[in-house]
ModelCIF file with pLDDT and N, C-alpha, C, O atoms, coordinates in Angstrom:
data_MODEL
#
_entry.id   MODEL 
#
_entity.id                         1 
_entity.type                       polymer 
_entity.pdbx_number_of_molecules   1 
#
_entity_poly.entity_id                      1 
_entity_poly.type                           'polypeptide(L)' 
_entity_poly.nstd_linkage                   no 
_entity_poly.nstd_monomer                   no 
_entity_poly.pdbx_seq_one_letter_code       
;(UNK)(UNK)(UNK)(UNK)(UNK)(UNK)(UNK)(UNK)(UNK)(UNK)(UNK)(UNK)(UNK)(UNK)(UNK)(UNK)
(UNK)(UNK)(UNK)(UNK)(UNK)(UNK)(UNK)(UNK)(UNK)(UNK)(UNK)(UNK)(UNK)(UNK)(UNK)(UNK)
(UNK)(UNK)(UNK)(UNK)(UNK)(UNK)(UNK)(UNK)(UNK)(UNK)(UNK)(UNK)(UNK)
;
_entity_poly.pdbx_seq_one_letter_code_can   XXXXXXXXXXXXXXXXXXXXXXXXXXXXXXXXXXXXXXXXXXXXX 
_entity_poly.pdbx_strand_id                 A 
#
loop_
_entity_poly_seq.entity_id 
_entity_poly_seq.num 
_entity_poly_seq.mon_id 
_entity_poly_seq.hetero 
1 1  UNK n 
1 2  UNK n 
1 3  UNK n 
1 4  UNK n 
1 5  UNK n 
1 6  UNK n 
1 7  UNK n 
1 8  UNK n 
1 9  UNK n 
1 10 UNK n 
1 11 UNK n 
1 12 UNK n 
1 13 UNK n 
1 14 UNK n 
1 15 UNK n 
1 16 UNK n 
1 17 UNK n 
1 18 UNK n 
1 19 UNK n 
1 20 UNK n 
1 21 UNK n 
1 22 UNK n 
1 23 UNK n 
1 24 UNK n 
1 25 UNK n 
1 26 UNK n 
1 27 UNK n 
1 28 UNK n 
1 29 UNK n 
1 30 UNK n 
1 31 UNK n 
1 32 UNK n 
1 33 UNK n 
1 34 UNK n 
1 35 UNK n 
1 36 UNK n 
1 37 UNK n 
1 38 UNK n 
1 39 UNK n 
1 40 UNK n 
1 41 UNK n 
1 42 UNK n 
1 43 UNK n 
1 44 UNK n 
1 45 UNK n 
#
_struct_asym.id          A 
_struct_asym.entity_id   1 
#
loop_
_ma_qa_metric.id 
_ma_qa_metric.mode 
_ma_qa_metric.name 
_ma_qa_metric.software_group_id 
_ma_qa_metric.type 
1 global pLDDT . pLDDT 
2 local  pLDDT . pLDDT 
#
_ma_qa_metric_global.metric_id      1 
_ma_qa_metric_global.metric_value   94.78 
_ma_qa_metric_global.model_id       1 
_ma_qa_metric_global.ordinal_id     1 
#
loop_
_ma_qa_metric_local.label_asym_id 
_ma_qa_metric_local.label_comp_id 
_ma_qa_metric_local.label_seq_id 
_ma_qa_metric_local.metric_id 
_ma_qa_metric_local.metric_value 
_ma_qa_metric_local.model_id 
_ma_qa_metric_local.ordinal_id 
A UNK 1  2 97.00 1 1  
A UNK 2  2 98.00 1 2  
A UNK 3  2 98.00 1 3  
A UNK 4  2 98.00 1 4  
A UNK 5  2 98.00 1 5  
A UNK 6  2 95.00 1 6  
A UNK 7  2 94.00 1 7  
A UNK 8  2 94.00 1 8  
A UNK 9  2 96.00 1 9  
A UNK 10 2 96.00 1 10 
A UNK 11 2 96.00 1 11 
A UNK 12 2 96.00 1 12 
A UNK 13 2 96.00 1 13 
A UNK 14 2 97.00 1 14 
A UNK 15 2 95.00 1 15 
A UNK 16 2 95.00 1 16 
A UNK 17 2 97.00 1 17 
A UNK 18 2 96.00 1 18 
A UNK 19 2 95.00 1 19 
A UNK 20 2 96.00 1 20 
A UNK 21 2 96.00 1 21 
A UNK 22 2 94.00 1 22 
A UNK 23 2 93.00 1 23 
A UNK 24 2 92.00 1 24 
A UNK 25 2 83.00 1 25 
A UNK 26 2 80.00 1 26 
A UNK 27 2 85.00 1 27 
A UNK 28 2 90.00 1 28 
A UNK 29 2 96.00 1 29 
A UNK 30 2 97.00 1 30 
A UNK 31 2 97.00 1 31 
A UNK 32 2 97.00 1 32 
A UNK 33 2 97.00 1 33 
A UNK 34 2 96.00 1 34 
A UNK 35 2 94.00 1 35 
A UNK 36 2 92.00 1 36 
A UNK 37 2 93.00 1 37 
A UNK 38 2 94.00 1 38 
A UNK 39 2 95.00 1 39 
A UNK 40 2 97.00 1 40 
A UNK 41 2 97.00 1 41 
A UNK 42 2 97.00 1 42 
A UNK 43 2 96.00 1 43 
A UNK 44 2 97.00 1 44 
A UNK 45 2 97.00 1 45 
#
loop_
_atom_site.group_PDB 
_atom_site.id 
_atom_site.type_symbol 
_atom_site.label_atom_id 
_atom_site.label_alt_id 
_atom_site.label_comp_id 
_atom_site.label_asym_id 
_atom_site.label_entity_id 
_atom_site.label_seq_id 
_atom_site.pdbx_PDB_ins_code 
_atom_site.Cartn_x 
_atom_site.Cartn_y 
_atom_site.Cartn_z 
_atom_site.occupancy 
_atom_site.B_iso_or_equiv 
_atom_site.pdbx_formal_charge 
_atom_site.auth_seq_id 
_atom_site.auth_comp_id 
_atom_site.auth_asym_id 
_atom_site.auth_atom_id 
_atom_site.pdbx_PDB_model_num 
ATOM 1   N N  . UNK A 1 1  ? -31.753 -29.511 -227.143 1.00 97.00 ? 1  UNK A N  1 
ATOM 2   C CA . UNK A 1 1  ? -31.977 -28.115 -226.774 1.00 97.00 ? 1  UNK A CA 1 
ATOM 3   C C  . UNK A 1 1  ? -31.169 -27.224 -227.705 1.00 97.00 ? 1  UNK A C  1 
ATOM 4   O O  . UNK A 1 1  ? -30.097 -27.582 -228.192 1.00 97.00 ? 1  UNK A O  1 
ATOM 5   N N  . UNK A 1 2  ? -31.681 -26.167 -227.904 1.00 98.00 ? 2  UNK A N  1 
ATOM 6   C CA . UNK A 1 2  ? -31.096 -24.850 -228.807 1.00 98.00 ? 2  UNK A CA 1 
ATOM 7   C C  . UNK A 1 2  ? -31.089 -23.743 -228.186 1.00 98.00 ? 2  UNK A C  1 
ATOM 8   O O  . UNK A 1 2  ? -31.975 -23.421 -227.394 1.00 98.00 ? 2  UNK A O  1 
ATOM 9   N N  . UNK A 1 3  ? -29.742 -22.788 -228.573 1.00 98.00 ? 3  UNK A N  1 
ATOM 10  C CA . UNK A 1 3  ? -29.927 -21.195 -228.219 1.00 98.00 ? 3  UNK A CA 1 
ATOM 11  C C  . UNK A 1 3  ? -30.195 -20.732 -229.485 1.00 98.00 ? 3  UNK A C  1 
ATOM 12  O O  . UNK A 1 3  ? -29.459 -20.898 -230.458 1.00 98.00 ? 3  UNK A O  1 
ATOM 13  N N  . UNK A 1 4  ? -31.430 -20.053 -229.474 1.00 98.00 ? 4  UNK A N  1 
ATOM 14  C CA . UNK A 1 4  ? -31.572 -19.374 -230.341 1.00 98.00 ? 4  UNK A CA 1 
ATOM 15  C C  . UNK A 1 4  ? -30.964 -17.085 -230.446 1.00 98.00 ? 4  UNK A C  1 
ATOM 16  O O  . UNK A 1 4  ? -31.710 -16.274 -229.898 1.00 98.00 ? 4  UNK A O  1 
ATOM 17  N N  . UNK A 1 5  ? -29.852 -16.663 -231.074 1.00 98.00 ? 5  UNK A N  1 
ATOM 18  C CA . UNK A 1 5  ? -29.258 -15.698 -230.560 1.00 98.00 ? 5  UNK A CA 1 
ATOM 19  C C  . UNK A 1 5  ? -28.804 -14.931 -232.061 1.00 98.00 ? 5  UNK A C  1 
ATOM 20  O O  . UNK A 1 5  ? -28.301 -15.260 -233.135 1.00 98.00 ? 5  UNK A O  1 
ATOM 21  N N  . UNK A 1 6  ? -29.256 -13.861 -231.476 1.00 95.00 ? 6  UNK A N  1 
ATOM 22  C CA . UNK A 1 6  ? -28.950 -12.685 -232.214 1.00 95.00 ? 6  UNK A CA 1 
ATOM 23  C C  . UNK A 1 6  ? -27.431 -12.479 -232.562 1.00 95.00 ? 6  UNK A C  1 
ATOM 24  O O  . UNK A 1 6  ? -26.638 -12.536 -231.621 1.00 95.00 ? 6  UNK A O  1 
ATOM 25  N N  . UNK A 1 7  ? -27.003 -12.270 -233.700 1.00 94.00 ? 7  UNK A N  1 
ATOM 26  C CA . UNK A 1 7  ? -25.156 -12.275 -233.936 1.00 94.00 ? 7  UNK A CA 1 
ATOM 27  C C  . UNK A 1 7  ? -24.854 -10.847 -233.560 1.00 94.00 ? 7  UNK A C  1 
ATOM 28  O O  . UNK A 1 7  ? -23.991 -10.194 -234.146 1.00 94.00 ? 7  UNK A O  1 
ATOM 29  N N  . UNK A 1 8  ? -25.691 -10.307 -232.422 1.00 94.00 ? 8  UNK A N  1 
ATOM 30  C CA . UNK A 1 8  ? -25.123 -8.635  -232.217 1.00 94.00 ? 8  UNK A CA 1 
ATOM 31  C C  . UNK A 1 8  ? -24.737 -8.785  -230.896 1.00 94.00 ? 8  UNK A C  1 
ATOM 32  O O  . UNK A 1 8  ? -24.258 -7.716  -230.519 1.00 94.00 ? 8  UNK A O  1 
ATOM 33  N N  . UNK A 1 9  ? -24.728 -9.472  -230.171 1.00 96.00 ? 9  UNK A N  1 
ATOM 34  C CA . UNK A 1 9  ? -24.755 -9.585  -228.430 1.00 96.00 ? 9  UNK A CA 1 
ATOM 35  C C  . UNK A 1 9  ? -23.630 -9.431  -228.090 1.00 96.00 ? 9  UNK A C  1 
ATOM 36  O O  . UNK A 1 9  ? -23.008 -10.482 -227.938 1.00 96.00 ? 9  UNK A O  1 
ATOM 37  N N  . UNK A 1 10 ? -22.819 -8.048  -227.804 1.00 96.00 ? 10 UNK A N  1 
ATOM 38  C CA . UNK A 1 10 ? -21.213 -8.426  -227.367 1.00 96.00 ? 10 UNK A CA 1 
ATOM 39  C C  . UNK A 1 10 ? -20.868 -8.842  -226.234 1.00 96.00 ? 10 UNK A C  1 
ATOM 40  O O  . UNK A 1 10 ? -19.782 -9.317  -225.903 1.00 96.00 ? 10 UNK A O  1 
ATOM 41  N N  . UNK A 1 11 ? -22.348 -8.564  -225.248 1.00 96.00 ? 11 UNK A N  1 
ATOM 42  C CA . UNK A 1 11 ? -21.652 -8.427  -223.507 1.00 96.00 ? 11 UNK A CA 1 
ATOM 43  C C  . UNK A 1 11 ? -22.476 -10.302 -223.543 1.00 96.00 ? 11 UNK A C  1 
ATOM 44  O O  . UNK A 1 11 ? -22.060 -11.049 -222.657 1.00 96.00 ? 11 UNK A O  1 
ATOM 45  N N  . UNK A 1 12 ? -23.157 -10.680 -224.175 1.00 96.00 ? 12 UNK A N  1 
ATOM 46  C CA . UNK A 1 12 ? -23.670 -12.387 -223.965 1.00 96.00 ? 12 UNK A CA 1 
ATOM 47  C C  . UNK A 1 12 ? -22.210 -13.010 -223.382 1.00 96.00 ? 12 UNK A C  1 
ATOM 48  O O  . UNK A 1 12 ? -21.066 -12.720 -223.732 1.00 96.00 ? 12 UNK A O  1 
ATOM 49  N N  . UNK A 1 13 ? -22.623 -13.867 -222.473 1.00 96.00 ? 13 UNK A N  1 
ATOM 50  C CA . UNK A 1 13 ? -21.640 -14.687 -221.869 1.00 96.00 ? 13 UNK A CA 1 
ATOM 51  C C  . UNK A 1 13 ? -22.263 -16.227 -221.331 1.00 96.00 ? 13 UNK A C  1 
ATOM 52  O O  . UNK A 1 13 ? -23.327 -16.465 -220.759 1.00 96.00 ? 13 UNK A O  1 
ATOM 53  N N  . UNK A 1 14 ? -21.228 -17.095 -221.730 1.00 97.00 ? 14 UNK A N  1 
ATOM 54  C CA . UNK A 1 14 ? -21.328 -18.509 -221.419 1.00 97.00 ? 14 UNK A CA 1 
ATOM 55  C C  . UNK A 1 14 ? -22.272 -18.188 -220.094 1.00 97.00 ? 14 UNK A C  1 
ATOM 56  O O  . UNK A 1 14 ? -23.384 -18.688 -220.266 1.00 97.00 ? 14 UNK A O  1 
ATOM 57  N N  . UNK A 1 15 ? -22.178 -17.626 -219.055 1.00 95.00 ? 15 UNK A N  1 
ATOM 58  C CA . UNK A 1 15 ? -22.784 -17.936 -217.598 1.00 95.00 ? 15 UNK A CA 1 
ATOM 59  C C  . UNK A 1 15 ? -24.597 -17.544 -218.155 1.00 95.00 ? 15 UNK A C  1 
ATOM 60  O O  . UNK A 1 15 ? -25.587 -18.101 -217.682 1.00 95.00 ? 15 UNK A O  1 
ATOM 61  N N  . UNK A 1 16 ? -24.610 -16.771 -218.937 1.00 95.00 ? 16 UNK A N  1 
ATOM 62  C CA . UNK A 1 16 ? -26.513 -16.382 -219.352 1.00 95.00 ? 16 UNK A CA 1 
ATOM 63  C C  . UNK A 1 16 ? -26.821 -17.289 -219.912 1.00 95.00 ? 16 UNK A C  1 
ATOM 64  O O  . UNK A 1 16 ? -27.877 -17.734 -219.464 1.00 95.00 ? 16 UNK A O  1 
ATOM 65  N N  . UNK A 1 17 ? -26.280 -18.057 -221.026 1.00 97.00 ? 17 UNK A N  1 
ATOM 66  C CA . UNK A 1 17 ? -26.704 -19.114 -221.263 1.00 97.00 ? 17 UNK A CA 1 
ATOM 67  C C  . UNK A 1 17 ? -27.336 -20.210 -220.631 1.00 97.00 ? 17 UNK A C  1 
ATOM 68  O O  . UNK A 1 17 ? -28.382 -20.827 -220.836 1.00 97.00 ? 17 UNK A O  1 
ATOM 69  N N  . UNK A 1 18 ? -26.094 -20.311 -219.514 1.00 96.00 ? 18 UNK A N  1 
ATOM 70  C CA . UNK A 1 18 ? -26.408 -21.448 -218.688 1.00 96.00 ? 18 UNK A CA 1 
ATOM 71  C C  . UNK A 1 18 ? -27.689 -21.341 -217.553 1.00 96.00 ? 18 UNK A C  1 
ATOM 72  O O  . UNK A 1 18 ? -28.199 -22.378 -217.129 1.00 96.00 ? 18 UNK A O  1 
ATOM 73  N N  . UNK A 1 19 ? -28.112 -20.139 -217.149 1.00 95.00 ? 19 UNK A N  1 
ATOM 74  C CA . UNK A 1 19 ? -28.990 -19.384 -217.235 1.00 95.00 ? 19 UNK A CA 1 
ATOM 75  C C  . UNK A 1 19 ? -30.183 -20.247 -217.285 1.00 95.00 ? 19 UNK A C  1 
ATOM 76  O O  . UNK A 1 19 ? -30.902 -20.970 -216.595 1.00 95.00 ? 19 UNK A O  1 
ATOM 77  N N  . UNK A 1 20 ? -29.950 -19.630 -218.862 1.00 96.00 ? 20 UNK A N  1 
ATOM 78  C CA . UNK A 1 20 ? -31.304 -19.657 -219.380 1.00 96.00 ? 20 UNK A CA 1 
ATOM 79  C C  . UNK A 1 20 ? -31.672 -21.849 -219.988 1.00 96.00 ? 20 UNK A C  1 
ATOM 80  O O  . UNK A 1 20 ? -32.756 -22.431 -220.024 1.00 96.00 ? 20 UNK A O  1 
ATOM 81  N N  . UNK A 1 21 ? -30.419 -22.344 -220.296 1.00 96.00 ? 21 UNK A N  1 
ATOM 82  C CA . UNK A 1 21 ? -30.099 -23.956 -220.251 1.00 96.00 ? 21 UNK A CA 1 
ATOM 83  C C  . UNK A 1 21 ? -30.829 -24.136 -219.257 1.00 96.00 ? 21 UNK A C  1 
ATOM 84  O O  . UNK A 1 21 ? -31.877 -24.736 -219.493 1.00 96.00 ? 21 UNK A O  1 
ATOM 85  N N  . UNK A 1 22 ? -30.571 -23.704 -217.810 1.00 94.00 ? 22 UNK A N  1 
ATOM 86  C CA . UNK A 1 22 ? -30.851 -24.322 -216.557 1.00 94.00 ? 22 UNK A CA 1 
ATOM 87  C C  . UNK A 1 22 ? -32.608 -23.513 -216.353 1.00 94.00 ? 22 UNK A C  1 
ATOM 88  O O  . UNK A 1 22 ? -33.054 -23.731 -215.226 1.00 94.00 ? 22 UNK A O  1 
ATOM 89  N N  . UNK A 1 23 ? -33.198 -22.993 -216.915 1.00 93.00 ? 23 UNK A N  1 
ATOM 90  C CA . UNK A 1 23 ? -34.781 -22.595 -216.623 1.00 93.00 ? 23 UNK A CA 1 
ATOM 91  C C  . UNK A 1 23 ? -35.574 -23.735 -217.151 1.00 93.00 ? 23 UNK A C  1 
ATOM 92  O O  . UNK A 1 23 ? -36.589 -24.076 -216.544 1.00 93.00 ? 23 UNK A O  1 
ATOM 93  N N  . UNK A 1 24 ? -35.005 -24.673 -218.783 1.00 92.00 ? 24 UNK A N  1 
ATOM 94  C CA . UNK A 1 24 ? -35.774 -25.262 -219.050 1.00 92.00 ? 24 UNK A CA 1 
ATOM 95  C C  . UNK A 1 24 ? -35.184 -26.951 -218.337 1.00 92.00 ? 24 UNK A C  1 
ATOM 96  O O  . UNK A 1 24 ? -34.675 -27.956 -218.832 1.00 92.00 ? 24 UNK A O  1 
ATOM 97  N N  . UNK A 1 25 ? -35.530 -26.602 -217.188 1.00 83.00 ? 25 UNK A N  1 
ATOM 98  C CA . UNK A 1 25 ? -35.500 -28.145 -216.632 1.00 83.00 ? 25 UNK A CA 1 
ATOM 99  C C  . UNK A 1 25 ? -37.258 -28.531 -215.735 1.00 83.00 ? 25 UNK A C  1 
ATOM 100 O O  . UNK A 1 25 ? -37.694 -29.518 -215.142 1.00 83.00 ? 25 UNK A O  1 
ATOM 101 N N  . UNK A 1 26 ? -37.745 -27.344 -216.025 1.00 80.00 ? 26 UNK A N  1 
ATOM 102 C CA . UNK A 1 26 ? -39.272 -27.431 -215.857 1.00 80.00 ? 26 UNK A CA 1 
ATOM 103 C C  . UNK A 1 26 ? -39.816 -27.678 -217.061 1.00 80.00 ? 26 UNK A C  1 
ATOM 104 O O  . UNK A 1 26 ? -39.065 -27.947 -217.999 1.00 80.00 ? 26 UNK A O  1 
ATOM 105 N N  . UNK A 1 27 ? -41.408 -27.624 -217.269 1.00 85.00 ? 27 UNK A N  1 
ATOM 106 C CA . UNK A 1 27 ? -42.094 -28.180 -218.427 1.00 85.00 ? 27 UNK A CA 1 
ATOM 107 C C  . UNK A 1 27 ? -42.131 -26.815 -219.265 1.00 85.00 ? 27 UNK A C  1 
ATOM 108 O O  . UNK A 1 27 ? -43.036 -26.862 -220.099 1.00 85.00 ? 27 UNK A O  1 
ATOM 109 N N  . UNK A 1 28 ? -41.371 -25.542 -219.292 1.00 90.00 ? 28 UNK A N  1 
ATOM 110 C CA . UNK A 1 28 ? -41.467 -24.539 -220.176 1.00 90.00 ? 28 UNK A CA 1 
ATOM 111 C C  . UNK A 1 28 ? -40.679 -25.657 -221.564 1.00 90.00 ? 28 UNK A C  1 
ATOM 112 O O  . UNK A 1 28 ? -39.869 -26.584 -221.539 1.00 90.00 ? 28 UNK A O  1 
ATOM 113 N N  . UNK A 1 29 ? -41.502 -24.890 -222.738 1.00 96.00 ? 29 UNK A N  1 
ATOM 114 C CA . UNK A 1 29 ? -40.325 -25.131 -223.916 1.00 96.00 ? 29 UNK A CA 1 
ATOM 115 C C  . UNK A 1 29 ? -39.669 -24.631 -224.148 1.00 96.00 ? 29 UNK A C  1 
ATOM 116 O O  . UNK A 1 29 ? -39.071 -25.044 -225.142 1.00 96.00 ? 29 UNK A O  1 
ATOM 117 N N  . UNK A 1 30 ? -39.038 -23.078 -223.402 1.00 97.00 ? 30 UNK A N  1 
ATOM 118 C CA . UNK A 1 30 ? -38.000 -22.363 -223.736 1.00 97.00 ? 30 UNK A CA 1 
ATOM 119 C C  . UNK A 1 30 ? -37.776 -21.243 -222.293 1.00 97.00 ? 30 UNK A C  1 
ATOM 120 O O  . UNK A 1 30 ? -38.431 -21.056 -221.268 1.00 97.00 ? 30 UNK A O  1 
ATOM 121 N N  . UNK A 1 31 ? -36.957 -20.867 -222.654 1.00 97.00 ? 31 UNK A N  1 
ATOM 122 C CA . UNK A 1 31 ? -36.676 -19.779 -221.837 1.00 97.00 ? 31 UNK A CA 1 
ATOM 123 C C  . UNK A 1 31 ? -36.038 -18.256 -222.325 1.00 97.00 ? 31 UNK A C  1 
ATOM 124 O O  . UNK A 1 31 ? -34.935 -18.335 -222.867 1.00 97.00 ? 31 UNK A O  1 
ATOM 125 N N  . UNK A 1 32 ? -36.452 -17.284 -222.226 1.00 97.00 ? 32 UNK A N  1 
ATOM 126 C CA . UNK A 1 32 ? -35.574 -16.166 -223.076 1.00 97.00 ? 32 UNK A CA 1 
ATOM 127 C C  . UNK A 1 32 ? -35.399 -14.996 -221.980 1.00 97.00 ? 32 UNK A C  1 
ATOM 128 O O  . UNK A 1 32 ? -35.958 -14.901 -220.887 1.00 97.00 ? 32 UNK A O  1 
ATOM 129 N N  . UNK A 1 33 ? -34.571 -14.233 -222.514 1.00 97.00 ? 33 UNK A N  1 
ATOM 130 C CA . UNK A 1 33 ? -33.828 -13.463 -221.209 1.00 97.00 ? 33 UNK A CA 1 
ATOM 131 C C  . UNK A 1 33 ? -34.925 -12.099 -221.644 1.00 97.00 ? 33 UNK A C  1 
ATOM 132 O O  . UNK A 1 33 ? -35.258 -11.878 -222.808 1.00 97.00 ? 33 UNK A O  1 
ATOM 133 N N  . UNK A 1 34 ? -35.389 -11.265 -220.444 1.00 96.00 ? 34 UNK A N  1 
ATOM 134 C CA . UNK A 1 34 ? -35.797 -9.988  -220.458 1.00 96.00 ? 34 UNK A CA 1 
ATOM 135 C C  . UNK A 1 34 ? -34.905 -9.116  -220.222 1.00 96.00 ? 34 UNK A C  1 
ATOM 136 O O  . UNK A 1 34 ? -33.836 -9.307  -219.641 1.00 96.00 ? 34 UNK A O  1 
ATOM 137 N N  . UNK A 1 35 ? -35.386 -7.948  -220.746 1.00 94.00 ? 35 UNK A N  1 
ATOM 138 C CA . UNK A 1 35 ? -34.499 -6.862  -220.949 1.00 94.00 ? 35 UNK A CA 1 
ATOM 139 C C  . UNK A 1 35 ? -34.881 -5.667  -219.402 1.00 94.00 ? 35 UNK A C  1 
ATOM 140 O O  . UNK A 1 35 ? -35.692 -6.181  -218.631 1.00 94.00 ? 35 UNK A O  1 
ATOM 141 N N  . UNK A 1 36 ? -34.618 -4.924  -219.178 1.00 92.00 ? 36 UNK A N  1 
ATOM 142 C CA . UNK A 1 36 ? -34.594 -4.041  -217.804 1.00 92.00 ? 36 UNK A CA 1 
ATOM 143 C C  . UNK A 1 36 ? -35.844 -3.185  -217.810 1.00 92.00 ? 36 UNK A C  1 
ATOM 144 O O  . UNK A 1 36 ? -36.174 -2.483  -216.855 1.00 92.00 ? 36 UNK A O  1 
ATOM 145 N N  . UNK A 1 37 ? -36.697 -3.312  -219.245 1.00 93.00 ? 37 UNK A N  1 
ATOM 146 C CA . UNK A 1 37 ? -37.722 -2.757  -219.270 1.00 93.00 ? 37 UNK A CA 1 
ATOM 147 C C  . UNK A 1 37 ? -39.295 -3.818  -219.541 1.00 93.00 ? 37 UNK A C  1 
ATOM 148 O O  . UNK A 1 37 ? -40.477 -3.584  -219.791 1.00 93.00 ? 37 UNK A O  1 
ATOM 149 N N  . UNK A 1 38 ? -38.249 -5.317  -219.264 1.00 94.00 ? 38 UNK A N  1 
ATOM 150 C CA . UNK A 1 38 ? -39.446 -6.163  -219.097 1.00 94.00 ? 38 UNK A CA 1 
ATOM 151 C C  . UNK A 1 38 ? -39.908 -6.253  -220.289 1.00 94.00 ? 38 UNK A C  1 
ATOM 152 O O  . UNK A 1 38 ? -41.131 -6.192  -220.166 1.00 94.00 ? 38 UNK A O  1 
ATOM 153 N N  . UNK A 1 39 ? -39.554 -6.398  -221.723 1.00 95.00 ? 39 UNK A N  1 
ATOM 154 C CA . UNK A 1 39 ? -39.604 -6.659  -222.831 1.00 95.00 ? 39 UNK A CA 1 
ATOM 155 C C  . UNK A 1 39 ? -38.580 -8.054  -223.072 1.00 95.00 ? 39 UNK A C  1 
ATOM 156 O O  . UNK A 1 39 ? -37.388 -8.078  -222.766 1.00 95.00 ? 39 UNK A O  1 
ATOM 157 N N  . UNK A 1 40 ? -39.320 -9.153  -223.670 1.00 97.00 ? 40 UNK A N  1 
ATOM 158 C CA . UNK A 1 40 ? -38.561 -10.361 -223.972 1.00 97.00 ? 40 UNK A CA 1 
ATOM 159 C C  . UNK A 1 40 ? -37.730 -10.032 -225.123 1.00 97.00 ? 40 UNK A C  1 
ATOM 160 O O  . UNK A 1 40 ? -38.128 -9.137  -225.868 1.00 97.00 ? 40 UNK A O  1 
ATOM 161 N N  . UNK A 1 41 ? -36.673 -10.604 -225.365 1.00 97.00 ? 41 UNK A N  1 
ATOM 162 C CA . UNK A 1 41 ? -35.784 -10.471 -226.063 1.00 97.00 ? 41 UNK A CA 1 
ATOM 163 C C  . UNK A 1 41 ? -35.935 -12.327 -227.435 1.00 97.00 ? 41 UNK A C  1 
ATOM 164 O O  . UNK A 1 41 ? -35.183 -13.258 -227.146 1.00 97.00 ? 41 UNK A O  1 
ATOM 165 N N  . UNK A 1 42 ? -36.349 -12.401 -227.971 1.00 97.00 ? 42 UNK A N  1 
ATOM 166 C CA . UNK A 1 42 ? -36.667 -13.567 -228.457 1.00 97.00 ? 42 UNK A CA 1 
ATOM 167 C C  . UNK A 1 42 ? -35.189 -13.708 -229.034 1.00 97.00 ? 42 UNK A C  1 
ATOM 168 O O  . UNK A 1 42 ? -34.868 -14.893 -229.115 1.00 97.00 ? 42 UNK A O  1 
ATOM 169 N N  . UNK A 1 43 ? -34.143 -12.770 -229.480 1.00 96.00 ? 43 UNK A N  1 
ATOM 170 C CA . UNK A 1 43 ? -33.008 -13.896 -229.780 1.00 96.00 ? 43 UNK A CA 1 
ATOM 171 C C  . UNK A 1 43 ? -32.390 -13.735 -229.262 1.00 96.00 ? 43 UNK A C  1 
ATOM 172 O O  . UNK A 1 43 ? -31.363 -13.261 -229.747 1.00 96.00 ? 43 UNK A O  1 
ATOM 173 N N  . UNK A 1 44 ? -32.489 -14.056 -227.399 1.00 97.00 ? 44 UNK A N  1 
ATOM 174 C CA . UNK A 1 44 ? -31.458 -13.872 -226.964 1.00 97.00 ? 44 UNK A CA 1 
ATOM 175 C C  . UNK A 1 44 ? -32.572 -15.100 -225.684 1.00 97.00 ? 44 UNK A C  1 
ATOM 176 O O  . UNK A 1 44 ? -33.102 -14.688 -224.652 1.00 97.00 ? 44 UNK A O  1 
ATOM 177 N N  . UNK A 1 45 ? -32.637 -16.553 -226.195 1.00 97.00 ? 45 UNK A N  1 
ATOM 178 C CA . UNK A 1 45 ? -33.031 -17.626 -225.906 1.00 97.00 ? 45 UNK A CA 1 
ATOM 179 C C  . UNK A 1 45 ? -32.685 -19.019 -225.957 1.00 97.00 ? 45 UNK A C  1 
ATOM 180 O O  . UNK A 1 45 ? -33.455 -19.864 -225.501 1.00 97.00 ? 45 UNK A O  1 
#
């Protein structure tokens, strides 16, 4: 498994990760975090 992440993220924290680690324990191939306007964030996966 990989995070794939943007080098701008100051507030990213170990716990989102784990997050997003712990979504792909279903048959998704990834998981990526949305933003508050419901836009995916692709490097922040």
């Amino acid at each position: 498994r990989v995070a794939l992440l943007a080098a701008d993220l100051p507030f990213l924290r170990p716990a989102h990760l784990a997050r997003l680690l712990g979504a792909l324990t279903g048959p998704a191939p990834g998981a990526v975090l949305v933003d508050d306007t419901g836009r995916d964030q692709w490097l922040a996966g």
